[in-house]
PDB file of N, CA and C in Angstrom:
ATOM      1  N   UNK A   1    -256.342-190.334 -48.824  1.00  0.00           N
ATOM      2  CA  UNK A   1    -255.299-189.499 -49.346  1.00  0.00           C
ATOM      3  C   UNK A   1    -255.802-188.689 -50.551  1.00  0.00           C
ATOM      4  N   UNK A   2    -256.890-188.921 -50.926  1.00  0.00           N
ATOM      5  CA  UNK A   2    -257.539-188.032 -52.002  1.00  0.00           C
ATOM      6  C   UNK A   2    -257.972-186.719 -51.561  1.00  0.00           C
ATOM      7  N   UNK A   3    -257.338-185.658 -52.637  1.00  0.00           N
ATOM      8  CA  UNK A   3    -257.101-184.336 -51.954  1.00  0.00           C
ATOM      9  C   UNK A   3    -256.339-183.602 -51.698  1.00  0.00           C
ATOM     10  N   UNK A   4    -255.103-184.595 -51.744  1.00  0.00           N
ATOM     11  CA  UNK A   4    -254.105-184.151 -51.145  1.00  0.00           C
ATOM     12  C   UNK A   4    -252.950-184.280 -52.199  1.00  0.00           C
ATOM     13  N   UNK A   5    -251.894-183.094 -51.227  1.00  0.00           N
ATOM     14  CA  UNK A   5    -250.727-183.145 -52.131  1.00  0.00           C
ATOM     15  C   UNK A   5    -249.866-184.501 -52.373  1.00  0.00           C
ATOM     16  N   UNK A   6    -249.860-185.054 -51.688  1.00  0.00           N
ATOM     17  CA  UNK A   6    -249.343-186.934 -51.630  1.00  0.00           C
ATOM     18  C   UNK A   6    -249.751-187.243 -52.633  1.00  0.00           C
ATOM     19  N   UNK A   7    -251.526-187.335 -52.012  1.00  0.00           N
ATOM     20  CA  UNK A   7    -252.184-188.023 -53.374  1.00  0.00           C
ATOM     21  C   UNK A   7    -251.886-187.780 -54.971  1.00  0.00           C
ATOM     22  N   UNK A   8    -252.250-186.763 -55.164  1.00  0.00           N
ATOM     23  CA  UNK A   8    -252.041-186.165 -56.415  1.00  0.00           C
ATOM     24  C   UNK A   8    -250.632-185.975 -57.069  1.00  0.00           C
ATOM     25  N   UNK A   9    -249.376-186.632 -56.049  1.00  0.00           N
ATOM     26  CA  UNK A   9    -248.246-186.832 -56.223  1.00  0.00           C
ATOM     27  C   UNK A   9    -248.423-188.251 -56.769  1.00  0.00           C
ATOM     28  N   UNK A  10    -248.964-189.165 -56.176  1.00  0.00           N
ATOM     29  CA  UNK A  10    -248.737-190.292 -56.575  1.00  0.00           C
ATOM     30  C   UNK A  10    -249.879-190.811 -57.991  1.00  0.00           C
ATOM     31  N   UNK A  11    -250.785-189.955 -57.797  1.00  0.00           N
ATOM     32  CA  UNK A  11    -251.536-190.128 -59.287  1.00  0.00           C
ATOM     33  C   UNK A  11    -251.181-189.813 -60.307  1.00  0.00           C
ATOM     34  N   UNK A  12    -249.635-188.724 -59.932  1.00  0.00           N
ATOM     35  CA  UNK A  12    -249.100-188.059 -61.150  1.00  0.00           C
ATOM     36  C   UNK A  12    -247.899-189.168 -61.694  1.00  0.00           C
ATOM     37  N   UNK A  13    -247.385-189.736 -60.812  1.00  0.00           N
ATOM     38  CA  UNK A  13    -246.553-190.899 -61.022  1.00  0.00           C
ATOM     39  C   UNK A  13    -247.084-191.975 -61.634  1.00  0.00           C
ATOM     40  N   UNK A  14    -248.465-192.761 -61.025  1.00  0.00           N
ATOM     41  CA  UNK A  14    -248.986-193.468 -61.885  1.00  0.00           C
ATOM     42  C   UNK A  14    -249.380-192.897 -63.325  1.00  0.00           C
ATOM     43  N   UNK A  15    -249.806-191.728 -63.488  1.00  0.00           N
ATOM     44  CA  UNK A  15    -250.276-191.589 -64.442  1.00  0.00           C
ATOM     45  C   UNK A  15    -249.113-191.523 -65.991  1.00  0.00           C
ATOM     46  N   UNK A  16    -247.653-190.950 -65.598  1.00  0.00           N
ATOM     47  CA  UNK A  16    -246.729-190.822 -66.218  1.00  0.00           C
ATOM     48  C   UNK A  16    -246.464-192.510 -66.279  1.00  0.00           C
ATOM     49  N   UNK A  17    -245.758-193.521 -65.518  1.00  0.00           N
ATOM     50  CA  UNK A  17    -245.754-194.547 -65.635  1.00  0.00           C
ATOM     51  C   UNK A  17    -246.851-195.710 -66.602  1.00  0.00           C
ATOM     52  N   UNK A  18    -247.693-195.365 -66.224  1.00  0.00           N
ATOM     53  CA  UNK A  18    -248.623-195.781 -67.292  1.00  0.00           C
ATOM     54  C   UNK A  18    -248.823-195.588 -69.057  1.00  0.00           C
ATOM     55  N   UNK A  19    -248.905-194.262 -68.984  1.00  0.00           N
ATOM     56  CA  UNK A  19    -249.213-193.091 -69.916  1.00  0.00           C
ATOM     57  C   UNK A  19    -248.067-192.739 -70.828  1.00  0.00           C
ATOM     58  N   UNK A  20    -246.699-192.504 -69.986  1.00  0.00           N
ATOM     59  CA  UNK A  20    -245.701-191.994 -70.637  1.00  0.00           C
ATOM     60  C   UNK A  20    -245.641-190.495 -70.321  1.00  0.00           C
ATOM     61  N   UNK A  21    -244.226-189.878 -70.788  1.00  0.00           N
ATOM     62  CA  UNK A  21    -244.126-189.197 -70.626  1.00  0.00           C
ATOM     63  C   UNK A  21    -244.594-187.170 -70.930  1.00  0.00           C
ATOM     64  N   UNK A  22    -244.956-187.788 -71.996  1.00  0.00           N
ATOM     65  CA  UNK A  22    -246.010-186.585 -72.520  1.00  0.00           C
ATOM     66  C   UNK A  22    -247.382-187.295 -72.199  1.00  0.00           C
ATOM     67  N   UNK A  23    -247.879-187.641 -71.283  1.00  0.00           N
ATOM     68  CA  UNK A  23    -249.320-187.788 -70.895  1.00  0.00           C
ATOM     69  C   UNK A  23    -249.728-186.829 -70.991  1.00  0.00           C
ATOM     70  N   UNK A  24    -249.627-185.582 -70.227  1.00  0.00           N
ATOM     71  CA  UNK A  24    -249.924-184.369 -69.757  1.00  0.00           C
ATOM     72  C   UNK A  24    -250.256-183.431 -70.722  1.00  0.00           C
ATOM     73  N   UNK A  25    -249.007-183.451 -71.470  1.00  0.00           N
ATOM     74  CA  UNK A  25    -248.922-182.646 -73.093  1.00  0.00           C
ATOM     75  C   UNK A  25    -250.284-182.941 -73.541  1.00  0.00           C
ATOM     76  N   UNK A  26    -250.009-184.657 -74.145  1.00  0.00           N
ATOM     77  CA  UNK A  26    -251.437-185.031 -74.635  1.00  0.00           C
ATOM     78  C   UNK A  26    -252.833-184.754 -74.386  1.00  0.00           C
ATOM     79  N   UNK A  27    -252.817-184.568 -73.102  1.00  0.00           N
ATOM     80  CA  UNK A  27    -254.794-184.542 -72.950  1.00  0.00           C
ATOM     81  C   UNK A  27    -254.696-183.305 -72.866  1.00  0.00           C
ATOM     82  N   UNK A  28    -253.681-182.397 -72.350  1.00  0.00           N
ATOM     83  CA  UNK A  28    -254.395-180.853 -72.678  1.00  0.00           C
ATOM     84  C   UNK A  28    -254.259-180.271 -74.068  1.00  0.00           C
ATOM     85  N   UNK A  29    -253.566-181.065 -75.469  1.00  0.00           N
ATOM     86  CA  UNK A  29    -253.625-180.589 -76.235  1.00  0.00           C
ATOM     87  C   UNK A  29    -255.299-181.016 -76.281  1.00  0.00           C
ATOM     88  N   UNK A  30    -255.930-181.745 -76.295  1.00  0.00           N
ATOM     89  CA  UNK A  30    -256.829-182.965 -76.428  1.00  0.00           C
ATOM     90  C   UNK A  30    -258.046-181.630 -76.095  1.00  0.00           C
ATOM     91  N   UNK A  31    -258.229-181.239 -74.618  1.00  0.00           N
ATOM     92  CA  UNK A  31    -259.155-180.021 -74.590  1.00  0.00           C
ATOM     93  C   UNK A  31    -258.959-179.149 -75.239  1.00  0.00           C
ATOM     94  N   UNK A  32    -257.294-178.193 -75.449  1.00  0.00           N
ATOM     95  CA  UNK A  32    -257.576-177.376 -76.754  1.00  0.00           C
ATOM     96  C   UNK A  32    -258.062-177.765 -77.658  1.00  0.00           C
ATOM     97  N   UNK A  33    -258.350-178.709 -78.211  1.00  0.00           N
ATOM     98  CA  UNK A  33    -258.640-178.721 -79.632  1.00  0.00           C
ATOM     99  C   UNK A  33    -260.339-179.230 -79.175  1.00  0.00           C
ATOM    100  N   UNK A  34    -261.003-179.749 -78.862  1.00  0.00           N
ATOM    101  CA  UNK A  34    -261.833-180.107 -78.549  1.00  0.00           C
ATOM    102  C   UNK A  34    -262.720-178.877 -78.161  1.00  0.00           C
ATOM    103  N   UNK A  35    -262.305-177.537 -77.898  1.00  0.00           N
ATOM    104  CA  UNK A  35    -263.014-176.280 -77.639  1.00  0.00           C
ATOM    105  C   UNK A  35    -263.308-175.903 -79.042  1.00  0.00           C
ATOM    106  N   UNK A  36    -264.922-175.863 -78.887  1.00  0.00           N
ATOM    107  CA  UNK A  36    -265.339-174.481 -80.380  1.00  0.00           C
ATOM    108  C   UNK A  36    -265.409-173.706 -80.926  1.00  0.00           C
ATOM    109  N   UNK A  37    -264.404-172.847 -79.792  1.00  0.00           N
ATOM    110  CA  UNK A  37    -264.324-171.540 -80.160  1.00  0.00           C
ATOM    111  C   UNK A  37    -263.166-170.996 -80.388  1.00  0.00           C
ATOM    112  N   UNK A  38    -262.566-171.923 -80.991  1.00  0.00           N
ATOM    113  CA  UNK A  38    -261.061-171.865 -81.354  1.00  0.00           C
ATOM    114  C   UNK A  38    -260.038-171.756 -80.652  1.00  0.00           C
ATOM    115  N   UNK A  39    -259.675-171.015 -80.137  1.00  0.00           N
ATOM    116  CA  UNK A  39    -258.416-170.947 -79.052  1.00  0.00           C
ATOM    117  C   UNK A  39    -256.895-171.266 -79.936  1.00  0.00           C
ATOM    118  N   UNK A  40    -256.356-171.115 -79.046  1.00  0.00           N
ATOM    119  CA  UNK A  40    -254.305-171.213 -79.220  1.00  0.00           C
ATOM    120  C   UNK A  40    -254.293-172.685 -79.659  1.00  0.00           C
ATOM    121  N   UNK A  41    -254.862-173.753 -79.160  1.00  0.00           N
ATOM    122  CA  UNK A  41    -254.495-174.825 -79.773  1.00  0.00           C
ATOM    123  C   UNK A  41    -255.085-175.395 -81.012  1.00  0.00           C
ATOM    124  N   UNK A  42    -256.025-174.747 -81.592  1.00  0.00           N
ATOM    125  CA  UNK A  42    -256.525-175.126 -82.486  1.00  0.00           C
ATOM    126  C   UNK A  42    -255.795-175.231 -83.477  1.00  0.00           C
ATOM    127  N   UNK A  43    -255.997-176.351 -84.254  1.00  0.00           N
ATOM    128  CA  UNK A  43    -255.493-176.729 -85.515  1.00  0.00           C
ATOM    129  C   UNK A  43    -256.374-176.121 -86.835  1.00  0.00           C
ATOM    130  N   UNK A  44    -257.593-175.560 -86.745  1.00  0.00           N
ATOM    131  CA  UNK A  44    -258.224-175.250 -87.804  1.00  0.00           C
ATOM    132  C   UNK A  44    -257.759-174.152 -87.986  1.00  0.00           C
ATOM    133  N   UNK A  45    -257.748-173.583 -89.386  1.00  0.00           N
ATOM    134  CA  UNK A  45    -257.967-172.513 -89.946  1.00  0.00           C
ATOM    135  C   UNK A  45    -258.618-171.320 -90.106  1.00  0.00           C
ATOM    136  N   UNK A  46    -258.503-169.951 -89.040  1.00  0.00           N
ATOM    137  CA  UNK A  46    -259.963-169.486 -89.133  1.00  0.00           C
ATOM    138  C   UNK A  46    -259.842-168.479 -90.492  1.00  0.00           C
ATOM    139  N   UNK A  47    -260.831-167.288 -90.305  1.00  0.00           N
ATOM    140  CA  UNK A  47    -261.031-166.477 -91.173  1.00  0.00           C
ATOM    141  C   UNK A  47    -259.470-165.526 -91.651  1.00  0.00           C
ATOM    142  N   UNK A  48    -258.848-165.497 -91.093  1.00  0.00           N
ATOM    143  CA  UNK A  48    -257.406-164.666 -91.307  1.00  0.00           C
ATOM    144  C   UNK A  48    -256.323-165.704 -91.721  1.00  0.00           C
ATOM    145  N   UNK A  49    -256.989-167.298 -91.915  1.00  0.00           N
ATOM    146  CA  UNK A  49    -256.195-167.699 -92.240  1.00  0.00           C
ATOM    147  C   UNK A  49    -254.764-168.450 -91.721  1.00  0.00           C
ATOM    148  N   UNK A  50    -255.066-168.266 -90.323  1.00  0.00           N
ATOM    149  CA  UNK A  50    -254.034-168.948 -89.265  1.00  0.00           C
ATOM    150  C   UNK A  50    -254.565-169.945 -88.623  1.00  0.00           C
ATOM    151  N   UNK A  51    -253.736-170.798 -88.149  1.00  0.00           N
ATOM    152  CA  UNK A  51    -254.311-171.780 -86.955  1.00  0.00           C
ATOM    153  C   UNK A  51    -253.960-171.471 -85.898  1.00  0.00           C
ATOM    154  N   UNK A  52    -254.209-171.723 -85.106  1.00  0.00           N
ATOM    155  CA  UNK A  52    -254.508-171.088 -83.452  1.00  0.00           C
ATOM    156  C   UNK A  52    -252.940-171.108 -82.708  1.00  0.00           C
ATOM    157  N   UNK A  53    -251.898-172.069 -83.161  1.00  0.00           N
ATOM    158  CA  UNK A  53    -250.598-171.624 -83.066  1.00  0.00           C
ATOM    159  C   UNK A  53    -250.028-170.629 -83.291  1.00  0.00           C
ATOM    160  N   UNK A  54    -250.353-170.720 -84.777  1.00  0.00           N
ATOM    161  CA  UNK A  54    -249.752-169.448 -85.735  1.00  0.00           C
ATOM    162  C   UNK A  54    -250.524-167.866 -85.040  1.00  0.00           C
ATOM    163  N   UNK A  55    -251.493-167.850 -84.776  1.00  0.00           N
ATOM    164  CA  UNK A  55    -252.473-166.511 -84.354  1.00  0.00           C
ATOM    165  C   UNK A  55    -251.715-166.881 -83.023  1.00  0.00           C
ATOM    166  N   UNK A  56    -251.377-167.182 -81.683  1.00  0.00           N
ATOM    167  CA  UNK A  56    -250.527-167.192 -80.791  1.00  0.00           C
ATOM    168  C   UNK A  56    -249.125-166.552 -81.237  1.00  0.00           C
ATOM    169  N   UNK A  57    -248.681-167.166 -81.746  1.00  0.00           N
ATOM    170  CA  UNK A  57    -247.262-166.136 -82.148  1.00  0.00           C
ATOM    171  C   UNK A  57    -247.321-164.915 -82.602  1.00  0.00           C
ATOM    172  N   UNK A  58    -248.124-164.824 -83.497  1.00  0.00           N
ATOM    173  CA  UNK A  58    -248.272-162.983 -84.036  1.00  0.00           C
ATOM    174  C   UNK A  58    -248.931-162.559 -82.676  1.00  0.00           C
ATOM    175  N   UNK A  59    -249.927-162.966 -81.913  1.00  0.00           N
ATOM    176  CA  UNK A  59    -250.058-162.467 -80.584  1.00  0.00           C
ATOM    177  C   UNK A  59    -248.660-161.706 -79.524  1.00  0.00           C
ATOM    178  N   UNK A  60    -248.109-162.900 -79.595  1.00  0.00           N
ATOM    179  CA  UNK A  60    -246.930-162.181 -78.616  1.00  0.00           C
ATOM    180  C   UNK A  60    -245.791-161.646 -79.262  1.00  0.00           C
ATOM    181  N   UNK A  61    -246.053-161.550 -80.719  1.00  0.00           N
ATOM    182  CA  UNK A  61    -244.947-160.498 -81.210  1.00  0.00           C
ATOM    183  C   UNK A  61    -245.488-159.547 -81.242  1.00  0.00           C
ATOM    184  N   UNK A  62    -246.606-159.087 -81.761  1.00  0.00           N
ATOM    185  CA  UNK A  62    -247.148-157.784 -81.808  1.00  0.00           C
ATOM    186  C   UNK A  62    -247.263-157.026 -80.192  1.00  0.00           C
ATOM    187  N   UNK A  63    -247.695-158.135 -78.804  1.00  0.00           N
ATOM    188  CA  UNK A  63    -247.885-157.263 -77.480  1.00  0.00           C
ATOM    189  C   UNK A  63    -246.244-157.476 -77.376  1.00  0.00           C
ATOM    190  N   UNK A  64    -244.914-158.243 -77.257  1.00  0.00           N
ATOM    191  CA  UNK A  64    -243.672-157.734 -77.379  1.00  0.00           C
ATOM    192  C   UNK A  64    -242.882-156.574 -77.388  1.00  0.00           C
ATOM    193  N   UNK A  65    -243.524-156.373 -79.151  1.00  0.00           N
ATOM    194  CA  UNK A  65    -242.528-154.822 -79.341  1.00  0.00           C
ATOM    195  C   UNK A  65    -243.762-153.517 -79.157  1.00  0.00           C
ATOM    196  N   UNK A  66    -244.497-153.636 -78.539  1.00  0.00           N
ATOM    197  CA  UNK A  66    -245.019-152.575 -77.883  1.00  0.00           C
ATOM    198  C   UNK A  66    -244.557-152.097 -76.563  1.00  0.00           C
ATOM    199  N   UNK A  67    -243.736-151.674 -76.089  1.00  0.00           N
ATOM    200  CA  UNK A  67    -243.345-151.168 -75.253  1.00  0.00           C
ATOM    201  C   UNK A  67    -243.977-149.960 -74.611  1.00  0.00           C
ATOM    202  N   UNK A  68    -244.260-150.220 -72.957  1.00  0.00           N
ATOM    203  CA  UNK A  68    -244.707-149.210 -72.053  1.00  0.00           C
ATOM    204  C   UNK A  68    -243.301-148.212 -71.188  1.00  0.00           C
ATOM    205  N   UNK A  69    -242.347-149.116 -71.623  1.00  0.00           N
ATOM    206  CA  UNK A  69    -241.465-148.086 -71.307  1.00  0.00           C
ATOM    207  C   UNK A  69    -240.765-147.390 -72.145  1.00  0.00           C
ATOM    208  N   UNK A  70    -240.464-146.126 -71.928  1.00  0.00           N
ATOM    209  CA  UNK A  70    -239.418-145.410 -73.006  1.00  0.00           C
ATOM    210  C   UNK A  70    -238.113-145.953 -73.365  1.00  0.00           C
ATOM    211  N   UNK A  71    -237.587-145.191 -74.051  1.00  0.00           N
ATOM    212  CA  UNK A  71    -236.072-145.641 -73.813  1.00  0.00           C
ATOM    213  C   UNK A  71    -235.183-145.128 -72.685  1.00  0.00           C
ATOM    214  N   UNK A  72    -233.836-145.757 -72.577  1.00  0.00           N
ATOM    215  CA  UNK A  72    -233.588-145.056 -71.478  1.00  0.00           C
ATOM    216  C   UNK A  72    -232.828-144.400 -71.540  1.00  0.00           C
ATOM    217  N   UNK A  73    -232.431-143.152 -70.634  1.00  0.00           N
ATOM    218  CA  UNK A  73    -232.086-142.135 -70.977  1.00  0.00           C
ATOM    219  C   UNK A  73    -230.809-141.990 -70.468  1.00  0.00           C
ATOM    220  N   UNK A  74    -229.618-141.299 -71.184  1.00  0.00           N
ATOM    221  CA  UNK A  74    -228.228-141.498 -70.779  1.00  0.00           C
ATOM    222  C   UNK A  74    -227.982-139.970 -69.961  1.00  0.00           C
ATOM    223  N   UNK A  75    -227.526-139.792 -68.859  1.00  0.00           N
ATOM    224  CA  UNK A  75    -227.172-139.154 -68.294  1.00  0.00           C
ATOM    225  C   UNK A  75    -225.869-139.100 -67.948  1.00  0.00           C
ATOM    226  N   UNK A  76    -224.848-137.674 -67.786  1.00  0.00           N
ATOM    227  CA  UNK A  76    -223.054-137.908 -67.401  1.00  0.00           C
ATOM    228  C   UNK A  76    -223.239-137.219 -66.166  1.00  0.00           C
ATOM    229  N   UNK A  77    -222.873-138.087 -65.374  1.00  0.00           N
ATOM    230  CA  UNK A  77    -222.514-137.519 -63.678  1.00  0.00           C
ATOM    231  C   UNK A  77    -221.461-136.188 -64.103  1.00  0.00           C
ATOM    232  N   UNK A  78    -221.696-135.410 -62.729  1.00  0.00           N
ATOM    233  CA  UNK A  78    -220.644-134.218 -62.816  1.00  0.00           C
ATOM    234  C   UNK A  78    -219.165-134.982 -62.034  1.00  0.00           C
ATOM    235  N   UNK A  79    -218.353-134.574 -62.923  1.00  0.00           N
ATOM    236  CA  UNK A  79    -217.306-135.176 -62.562  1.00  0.00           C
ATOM    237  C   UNK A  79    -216.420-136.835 -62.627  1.00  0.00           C
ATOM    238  N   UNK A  80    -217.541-137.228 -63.836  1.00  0.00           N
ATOM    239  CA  UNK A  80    -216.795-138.157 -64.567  1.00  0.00           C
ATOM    240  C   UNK A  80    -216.974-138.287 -65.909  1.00  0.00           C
ATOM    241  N   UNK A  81    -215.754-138.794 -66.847  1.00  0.00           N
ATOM    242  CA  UNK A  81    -215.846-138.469 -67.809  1.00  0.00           C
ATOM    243  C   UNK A  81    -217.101-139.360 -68.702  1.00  0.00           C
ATOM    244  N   UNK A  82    -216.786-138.755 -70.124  1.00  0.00           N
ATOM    245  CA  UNK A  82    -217.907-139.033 -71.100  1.00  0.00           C
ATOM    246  C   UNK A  82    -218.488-140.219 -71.258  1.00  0.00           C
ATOM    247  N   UNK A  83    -217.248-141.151 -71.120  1.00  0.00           N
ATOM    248  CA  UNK A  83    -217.231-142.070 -71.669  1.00  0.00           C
ATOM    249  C   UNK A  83    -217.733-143.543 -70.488  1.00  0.00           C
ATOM    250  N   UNK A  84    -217.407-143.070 -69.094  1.00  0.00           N
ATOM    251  CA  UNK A  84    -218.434-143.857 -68.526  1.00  0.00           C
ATOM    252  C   UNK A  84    -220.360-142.640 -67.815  1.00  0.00           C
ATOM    253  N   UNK A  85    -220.605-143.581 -68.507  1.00  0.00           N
ATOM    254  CA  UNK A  85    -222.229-142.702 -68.287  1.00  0.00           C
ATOM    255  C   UNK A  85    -223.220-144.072 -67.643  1.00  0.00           C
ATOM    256  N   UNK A  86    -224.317-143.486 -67.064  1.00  0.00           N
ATOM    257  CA  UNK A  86    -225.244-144.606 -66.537  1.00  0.00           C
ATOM    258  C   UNK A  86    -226.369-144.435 -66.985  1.00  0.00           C
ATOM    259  N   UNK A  87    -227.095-145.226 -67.005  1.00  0.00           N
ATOM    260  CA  UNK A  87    -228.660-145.461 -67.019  1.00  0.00           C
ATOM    261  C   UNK A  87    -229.619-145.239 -65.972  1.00  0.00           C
ATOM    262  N   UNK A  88    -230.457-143.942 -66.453  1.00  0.00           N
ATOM    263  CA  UNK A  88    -231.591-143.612 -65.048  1.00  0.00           C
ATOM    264  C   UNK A  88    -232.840-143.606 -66.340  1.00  0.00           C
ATOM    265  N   UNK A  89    -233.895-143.610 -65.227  1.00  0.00           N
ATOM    266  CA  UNK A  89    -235.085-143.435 -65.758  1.00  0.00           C
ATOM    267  C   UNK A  89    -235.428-142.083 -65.109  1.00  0.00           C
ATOM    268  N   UNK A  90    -235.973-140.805 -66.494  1.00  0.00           N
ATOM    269  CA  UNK A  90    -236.215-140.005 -65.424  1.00  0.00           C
ATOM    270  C   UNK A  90    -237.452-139.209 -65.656  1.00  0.00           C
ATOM    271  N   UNK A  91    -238.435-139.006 -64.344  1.00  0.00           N
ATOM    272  CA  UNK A  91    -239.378-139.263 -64.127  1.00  0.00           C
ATOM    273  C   UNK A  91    -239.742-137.622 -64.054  1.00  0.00           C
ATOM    274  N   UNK A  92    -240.918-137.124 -65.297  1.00  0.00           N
ATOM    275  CA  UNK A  92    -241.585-136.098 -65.087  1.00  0.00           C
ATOM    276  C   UNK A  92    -242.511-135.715 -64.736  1.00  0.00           C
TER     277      UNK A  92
END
């Protein structure tokens, strides 16, 4: 059964049963931090002064509010009023 989806079903059961429930959590924090070249899980401090959490979050705030799309643009159908309008994207 090694190989297989069964298997690796039931190694995942033993392994939680055994281990507990953050097993999983645990050993992959265990390789992040164990890499030398810093990464997202690192706990050290590099040159800017963040730890590899902290440099993860300014990561996805800064790619966040960069936006590839515009805003969107309000258009009024002919023949209804102002006040209901829709949302198109419109393409030049």
């Amino acid at each position: 059964m090694a190989g297989t989806k069964a298997g690796a079903a039931k190694a995942r059961a033993t392994n939680l049963k055994k281990h507990g429930a953050d097993f999983y959590k645990r050993i992959g924090a265990k390789g992040g931090k164990l890499g030398r070249t810093g990464g997202f899980a690192s706990s050290l401090v590099g040159d800017d002064g963040m730890t590899g959490r902290q440099r993860a979050v300014e990561a996805g705030r800064r790619g966040g509010r960069i936006s590839r799309r515009g805003p969107s643009k309000k258009v009024a159908i002919k023949g209804q009023s102002t006040t209901s309008r829709i949302d198109v994207t419109v393409i030049e």
